[in-house]
Protein backbone atom coordinates (compact mmCIF):
# COMPACT_ATOMS: atom_id res chain seq x y z
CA UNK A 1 157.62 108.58 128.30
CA UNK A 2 160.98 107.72 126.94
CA UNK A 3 161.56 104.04 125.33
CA UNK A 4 164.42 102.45 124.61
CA UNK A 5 164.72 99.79 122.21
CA UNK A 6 167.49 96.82 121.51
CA UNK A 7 166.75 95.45 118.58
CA UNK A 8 170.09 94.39 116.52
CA UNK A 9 169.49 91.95 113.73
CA UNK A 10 168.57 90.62 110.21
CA UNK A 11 166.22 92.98 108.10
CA UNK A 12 163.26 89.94 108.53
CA UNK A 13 163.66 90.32 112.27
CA UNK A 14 164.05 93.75 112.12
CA UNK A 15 160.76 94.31 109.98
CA UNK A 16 158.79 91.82 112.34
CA UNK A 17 159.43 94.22 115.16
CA UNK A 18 158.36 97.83 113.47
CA UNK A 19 154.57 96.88 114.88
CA UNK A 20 156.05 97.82 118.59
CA UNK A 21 156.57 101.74 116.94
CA UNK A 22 152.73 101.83 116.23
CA UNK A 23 151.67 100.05 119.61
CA UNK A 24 153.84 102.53 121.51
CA UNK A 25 152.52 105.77 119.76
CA UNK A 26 148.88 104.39 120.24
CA UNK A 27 149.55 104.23 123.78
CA UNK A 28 151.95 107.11 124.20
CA UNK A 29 151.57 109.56 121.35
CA UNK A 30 154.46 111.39 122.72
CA UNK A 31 156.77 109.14 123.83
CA UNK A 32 160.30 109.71 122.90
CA UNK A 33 161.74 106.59 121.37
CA UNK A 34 165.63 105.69 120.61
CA UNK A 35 166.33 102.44 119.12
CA UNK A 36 169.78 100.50 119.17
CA UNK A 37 170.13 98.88 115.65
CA UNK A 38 172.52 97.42 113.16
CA UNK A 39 173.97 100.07 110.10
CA UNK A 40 172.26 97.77 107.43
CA UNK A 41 168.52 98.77 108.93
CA UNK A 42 169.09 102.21 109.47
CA UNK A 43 167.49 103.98 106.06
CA UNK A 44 164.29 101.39 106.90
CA UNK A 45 164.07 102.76 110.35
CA UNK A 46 164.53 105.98 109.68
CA UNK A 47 161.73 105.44 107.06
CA UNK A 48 159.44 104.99 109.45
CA UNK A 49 159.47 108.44 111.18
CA UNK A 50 158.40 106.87 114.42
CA UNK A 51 162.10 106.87 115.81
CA UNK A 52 163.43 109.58 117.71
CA UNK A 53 167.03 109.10 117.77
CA UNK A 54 168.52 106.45 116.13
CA UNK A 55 171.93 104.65 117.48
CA UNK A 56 173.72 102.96 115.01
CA UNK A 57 175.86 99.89 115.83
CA UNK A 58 178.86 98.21 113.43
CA UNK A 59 177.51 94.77 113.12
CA UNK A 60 180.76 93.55 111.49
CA UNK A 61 182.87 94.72 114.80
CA UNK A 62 179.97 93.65 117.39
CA UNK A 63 180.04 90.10 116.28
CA UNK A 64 182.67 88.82 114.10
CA UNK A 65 185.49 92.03 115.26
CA UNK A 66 186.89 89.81 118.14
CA UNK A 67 187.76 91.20 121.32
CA UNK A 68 189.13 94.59 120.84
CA UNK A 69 186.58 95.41 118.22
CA UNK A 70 183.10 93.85 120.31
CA UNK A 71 184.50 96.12 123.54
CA UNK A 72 185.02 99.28 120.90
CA UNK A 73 181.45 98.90 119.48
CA UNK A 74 180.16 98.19 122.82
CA UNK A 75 181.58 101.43 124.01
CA UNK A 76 180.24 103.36 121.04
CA UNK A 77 177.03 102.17 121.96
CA UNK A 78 177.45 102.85 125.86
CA UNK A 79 178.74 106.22 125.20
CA UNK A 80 175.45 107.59 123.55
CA UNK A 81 173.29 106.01 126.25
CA UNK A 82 175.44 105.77 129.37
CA UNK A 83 173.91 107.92 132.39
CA UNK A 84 170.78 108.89 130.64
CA UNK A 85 167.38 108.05 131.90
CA UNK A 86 164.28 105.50 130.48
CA UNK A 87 161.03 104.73 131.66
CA UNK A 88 161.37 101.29 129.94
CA UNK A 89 164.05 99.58 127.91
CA UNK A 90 162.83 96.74 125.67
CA UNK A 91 165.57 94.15 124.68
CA UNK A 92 164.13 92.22 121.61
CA UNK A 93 166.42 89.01 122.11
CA UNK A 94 166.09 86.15 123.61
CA UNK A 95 170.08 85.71 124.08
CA UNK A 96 170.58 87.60 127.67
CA UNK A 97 174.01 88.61 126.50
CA UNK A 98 172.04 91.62 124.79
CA UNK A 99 170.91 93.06 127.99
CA UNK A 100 174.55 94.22 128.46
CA UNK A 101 173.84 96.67 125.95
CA UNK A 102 171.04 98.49 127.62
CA UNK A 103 173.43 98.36 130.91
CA UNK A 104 175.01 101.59 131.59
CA UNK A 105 171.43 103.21 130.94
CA UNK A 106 169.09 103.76 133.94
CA UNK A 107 165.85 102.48 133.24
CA UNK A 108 162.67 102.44 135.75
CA UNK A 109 161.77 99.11 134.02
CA UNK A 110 163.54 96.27 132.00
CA UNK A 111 161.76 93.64 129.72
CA UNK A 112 163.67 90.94 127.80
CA UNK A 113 162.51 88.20 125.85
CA UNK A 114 162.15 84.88 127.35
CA UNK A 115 161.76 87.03 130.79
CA UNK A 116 158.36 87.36 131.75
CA UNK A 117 157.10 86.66 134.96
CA UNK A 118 155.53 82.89 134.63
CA UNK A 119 154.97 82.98 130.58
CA UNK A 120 158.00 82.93 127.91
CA UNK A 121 158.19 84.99 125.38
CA UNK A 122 157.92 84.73 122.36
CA UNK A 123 155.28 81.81 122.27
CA UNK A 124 156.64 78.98 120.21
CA UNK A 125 154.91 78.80 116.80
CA UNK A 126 153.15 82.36 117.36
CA UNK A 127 154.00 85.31 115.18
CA UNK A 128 156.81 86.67 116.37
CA UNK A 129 155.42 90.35 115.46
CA UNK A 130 152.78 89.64 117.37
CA UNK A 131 155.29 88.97 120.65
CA UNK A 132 157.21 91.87 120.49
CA UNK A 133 154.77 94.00 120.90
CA UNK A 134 153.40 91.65 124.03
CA UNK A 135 156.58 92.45 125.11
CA UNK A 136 155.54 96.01 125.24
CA UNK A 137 152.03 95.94 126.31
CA UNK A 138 151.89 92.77 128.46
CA UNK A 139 148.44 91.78 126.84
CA UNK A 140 148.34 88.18 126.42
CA UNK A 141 145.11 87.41 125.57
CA UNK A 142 142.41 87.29 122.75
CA UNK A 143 141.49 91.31 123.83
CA UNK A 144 144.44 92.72 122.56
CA UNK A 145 144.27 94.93 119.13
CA UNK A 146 145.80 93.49 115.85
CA UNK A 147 148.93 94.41 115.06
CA UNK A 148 149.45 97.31 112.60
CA UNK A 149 153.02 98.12 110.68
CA UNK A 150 153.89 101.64 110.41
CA UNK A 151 154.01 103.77 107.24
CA UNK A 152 156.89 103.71 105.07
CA UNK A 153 158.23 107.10 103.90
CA UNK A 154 159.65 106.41 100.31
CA UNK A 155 161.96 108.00 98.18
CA UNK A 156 161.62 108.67 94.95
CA UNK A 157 162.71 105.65 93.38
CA UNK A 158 166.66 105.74 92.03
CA UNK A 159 165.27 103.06 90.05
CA UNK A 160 162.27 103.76 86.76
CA UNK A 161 160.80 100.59 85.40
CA UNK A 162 159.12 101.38 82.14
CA UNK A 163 157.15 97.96 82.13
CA UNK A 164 153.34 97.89 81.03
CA UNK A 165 153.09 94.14 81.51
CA UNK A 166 152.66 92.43 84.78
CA UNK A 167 155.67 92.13 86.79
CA UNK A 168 156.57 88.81 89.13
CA UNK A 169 159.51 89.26 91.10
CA UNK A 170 161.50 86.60 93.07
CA UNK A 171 164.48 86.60 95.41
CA UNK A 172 166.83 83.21 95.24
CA UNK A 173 169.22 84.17 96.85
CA UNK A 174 169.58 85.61 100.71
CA UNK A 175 169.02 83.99 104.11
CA UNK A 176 171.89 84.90 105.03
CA UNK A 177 173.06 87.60 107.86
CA UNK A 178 176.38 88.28 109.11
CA UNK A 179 176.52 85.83 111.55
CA UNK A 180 175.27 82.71 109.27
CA UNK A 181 174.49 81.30 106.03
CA UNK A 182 170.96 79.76 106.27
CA UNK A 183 171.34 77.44 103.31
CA UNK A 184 168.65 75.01 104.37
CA UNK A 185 166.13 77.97 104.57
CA UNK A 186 166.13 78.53 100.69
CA UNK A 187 164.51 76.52 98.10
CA UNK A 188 166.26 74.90 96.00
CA UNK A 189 168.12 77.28 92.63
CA UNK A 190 167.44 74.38 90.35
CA UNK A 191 163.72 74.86 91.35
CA UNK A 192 163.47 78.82 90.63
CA UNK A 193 165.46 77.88 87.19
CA UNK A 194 162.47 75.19 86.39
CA UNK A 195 159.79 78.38 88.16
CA UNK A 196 161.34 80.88 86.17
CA UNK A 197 161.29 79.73 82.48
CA UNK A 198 157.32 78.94 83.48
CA UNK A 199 157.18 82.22 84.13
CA UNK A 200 159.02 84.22 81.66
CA UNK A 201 156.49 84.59 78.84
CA UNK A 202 153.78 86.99 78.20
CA UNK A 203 152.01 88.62 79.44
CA UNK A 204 154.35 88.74 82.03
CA UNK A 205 157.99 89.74 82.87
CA UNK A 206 159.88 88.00 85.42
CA UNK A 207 162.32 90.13 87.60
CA UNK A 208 165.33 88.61 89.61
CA UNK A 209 166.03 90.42 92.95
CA UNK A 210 168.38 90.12 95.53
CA UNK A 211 171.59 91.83 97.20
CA UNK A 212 174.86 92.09 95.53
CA UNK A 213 176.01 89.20 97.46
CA UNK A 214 173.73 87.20 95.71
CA UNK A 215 175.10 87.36 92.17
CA UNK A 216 175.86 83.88 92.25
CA UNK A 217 172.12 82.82 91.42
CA UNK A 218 172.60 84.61 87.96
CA UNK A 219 174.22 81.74 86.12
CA UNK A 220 171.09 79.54 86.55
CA UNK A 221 168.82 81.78 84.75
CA UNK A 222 171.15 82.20 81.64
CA UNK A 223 169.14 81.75 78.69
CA UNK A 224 165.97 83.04 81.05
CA UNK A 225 164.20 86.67 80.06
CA UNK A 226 164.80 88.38 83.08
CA UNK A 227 164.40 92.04 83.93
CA UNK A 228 168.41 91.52 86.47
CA UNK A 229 168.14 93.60 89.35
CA UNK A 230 170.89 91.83 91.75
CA UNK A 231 172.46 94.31 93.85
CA UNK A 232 170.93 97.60 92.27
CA UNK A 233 168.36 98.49 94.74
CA UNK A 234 168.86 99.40 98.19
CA UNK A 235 166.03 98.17 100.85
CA UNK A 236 163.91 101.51 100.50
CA UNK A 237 164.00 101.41 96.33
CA UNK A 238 163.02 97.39 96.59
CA UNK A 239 160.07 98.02 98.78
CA UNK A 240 159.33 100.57 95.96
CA UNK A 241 159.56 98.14 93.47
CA UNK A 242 157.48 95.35 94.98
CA UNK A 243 154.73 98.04 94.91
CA UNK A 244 154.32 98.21 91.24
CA UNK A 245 155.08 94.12 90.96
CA UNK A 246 151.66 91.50 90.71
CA UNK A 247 153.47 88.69 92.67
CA UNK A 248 156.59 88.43 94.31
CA UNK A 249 157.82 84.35 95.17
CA UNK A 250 160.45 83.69 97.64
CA UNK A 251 161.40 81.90 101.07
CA UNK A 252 162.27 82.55 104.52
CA UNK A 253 164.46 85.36 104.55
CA UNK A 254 164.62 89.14 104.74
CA UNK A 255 163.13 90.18 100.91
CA UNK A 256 160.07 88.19 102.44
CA UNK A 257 159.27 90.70 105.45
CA UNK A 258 160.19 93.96 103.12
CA UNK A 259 157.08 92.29 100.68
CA UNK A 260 154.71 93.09 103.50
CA UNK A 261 156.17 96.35 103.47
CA UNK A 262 154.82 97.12 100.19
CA UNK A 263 152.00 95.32 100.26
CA UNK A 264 152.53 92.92 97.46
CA UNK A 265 150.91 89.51 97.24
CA UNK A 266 153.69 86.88 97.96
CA UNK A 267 154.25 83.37 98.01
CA UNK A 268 156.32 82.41 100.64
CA UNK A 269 157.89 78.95 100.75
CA UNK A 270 159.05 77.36 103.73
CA UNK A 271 160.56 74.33 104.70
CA UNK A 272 162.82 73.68 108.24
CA UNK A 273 161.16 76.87 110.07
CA UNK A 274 157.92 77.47 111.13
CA UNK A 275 155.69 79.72 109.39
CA UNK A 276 153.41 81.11 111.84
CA UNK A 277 156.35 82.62 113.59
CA UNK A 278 157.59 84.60 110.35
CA UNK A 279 154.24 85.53 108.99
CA UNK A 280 150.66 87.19 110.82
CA UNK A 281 147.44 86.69 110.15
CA UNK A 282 145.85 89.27 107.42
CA UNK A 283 149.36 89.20 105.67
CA UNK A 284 148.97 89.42 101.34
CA UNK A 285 151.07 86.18 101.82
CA UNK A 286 150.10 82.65 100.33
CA UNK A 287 152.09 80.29 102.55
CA UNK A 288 153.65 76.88 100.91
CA UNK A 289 155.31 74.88 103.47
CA UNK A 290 157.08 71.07 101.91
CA UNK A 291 157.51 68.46 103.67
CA UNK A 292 154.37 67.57 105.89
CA UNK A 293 155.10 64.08 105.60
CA UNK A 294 158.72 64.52 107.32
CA UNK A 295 158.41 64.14 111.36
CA UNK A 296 161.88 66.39 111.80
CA UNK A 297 160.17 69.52 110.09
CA UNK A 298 160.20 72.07 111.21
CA UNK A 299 163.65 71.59 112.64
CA UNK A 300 164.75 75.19 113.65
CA UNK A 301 165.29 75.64 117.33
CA UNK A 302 165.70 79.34 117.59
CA UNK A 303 169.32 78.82 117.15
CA UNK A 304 170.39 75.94 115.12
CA UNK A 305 168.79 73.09 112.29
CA UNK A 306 168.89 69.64 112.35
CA UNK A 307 171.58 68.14 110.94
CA UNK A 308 170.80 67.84 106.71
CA UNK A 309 172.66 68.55 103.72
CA UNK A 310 169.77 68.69 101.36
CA UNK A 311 166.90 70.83 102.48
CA UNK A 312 164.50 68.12 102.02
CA UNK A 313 161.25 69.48 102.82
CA UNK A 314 161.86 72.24 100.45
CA UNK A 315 162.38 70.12 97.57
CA UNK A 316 159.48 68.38 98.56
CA UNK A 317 157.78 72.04 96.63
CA UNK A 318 157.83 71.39 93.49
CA UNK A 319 158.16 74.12 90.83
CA UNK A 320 154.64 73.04 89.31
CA UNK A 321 153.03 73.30 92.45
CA UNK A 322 154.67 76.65 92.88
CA UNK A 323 153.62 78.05 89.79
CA UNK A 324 150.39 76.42 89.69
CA UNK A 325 150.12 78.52 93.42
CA UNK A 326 151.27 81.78 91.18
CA UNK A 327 148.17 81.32 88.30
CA UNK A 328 145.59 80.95 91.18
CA UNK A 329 147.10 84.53 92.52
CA UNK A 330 147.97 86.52 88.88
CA UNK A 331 144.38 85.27 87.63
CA UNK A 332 143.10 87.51 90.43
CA UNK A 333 145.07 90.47 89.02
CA UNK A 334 146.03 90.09 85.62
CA UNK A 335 144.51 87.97 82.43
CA UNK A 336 147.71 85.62 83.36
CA UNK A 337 146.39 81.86 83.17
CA UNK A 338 148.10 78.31 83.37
């Protein structure tokens, strides 16, 4: 049996959609898969051991290298798979301009998002992890096995923390891909400034997280203890990290879907997207989602938000309410109280 997979996107998608490697070695232990991914996944997929041949694509030239350099990554791509032969090719987009990618491959069969006979896909408001691997196995209904994430091969982390108190970790920053800067998808900085100085006593130790792009969220926590980790761990040493952490706190975005990865407990806070379509049932995640009295939330289409400039139903969470959230889960794991 030989797969192959189009899935080019954001680390949260891209984590979301590592349950179709376990459904496809439960079914076909021997399948050869290839998967067609952006550069920045790569070390997580390759973590995963589940991937026979990996095909690497230049995000940067795909989408945002105009003409010349969308037809050059394009033909990088169509190169590796042009003239070879799949039993099934599974394009994990809903924007048909991605089936172009799988084109010069022949494939007995084709399944694309939103293309299923007489039932889209995915399911508005259902976990999205949860409909790719429909996607693969065509089981619909109530029958079908929960979804398991494969096992992460990690390093030995670059990274030692010599910490014997309890660790919380958060993530400001991010929500942001290549294409777009999901502003409206983070809470508020002034609120993680308030969270933070709640937080930053003993027995704790608070630890800001986030890419190197997001050392702009380190002026608000001036004057905050902080263990600063911006931009010094890569996606495998974070997911190593949040191991040995007792709560991580963050929104929708990509440190959120590494979390599960380790197995952390998390509070995830949400506010213009939906949270049953970024986070399954049996996930270590406590789910705070403002703004219930506002008719417009969520307001995420799949493509664009509603037109705001102020995130309101996130600031609708309030930074006690968040922290009074993060006693009920440290009191569970550490002598931490309010």
């Amino acid at each position: 049996m030989k797969i192959l997979i189009v899935k080019i996107a954001a680390i949260g998608d891209v984590v979301m959609s590592l349950p179709l490697l376990s459904a496809i070695r439960d079914a076909h232990p021997n399948a050869h898969i290839t998967w067609i991914a952006g550069s920045q996944v790569a070390s997580l997929l390759n973590a995963t051991r589940q991937i026979d041949k990996l095909i690497e694509v230049d995000e940067s030239s795909l989408y945002k290298g105009g003409l010349s350099g969308r037809l050059s990554a394009m033909g990088g791509i169509w190169r590796r798979i042009g003239g070879r032969s799949y039993d099934l090719c599974l394009t994990c987009h809903p924007d048909p301009r991605y089936r172009w990618i799988s084109f010069p491959a022949f494939c007995k069969s084709r399944r694309a998002l939103k293309r299923a006979k007489g039932r889209v896909n995915p399911v508005p408001g259902r976990y999205h992890g949860e409909e790719y691997v429909r996607l693969f196995s065509g089981n619909d209904g109530a029958s079908r096995p929960p979804i398991r994430f494969p096992e992460i091969a990690l390093p030995e982390s670059r990274f030692q923390m010599n910490e014997s108190a309890p660790i919380v970790a958060i993530a400001p920053g991010g929500a942001k891909n290549i294409l777009a800067d999901d502003a409206l998808r983070r809470w508020p900085i002034e609120s993680y400034a308030a969270l933070a100085k709640k937080l930053s006593r003993p027995p704790l130790r608070l630890a800001l997280t986030g890419s190197a792009s997001d050392n702009w969220v380190k002026n608000h926590f001036n004057g905050t203890d902080t263990i600063d980790l911006i931009g010094k761990l890569d996606l495998l040493d974070f997911i190593a990290f949040l191991k040995k952490c007792s709560l991580f706190i963050t929104h929708d975005s990509g440190p959120l879907h590494l979390a599960k990865l380790a197995g952390c407990p998390t509070i995830a806070l949400f506010g213009p997207t939906m949270p049953s379509e970024k986070v399954g049932l049996g996930e270590n995640i406590r789910v705070l989602w403002g703004g219930e009295s506002l008719s417009c939330r969520p307001c995420y289409d799949g493509k664009t938000y509603a037109k705001c400039g102020n995130n309101l139903c996130l600031r609708f969470l309030s930074p006690e309410k968040v922290f009074e959230t993060a006693g009920e889960i440290l009191q569970l794991h550490t002598s931490f109280s309010c």
